[in-house]
Protein backbone atom coordinates (compact mmCIF):
# COMPACT_ATOMS: atom_id res chain seq x y z
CA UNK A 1 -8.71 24.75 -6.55
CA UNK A 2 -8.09 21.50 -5.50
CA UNK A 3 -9.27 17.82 -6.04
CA UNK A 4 -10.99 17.62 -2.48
CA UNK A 5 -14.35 18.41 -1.49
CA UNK A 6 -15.79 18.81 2.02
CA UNK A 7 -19.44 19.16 3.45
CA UNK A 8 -21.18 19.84 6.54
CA UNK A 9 -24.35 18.07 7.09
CA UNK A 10 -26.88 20.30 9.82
CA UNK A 11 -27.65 18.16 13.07
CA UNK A 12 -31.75 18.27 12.46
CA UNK A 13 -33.11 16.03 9.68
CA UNK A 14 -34.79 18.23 6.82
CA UNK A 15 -33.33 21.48 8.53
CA UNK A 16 -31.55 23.80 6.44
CA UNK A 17 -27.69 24.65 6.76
CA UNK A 18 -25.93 21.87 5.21
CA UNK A 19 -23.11 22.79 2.51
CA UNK A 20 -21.05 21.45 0.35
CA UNK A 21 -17.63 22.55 -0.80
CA UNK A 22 -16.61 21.68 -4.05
CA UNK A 23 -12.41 22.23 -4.90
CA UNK A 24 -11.46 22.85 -1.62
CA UNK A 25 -12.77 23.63 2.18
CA UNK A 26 -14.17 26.02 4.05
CA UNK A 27 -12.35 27.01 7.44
CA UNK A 28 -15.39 28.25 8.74
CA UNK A 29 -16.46 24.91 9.30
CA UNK A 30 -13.19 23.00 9.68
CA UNK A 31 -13.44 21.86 13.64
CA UNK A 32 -9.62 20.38 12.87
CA UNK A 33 -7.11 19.95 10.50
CA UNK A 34 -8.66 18.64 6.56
CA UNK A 35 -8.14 14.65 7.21
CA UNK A 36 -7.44 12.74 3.46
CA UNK A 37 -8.64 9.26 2.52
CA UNK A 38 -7.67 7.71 -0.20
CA UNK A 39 -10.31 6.26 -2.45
CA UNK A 40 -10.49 2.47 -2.31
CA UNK A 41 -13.40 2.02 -5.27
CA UNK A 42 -12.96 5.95 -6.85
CA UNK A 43 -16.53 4.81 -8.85
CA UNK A 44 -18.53 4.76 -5.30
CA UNK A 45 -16.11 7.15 -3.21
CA UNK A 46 -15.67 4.50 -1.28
CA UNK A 47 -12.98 4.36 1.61
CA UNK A 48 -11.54 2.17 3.81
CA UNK A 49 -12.07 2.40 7.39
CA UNK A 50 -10.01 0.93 10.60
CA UNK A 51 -12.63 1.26 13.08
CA UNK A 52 -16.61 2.01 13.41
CA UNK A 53 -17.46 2.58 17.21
CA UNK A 54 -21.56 2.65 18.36
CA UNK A 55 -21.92 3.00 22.11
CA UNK A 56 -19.68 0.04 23.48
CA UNK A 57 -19.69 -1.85 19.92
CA UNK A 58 -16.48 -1.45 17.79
CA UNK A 59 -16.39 -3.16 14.44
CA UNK A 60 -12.88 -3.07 12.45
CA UNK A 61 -11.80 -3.37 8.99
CA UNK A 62 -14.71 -1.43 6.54
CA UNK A 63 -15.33 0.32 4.25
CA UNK A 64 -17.70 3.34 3.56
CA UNK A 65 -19.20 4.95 0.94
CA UNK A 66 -18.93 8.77 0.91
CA UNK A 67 -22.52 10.08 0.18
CA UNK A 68 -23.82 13.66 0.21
CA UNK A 69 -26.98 12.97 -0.87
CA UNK A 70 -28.19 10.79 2.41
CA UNK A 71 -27.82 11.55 6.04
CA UNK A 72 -25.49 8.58 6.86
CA UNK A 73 -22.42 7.51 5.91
């Protein structure tokens, strides 16, 4: 095993299908090559991130919190 994870979250709210991969991935799922982050608070899996992008908005320089148990990140 590994000290990743990786999880796939279904595209219809309260649909099952999502999965979670504890130790590793699954290439089943992979769409690319497994993409690390380091860990910028390890006690809130929080990461840093360059760029968010929504429609025509871009905001740089945040950070996000790596959650499993919500539908957002």
């Amino acid at each position: 095993g590994s000290n990743s994870f990786s999880f796939l979250l279904s595209q219809t709210p309260g649909a099952e299908g999502s999965k979670i991969v504890l130790g590793g991935i699954n290439p089943d799922y992979a769409e690319s090559p497994m993409k690390y982050y380091p860990l910028s608070d390890p006690k809130y899996w929080k990461i840093a991130l360059d760029s968010l992008s929504v429609g025509e908005n871009v905001t740089k320089n945040l950070h996000a919190i790596v959650d499993t148990g919500t539908s957002v990140i």
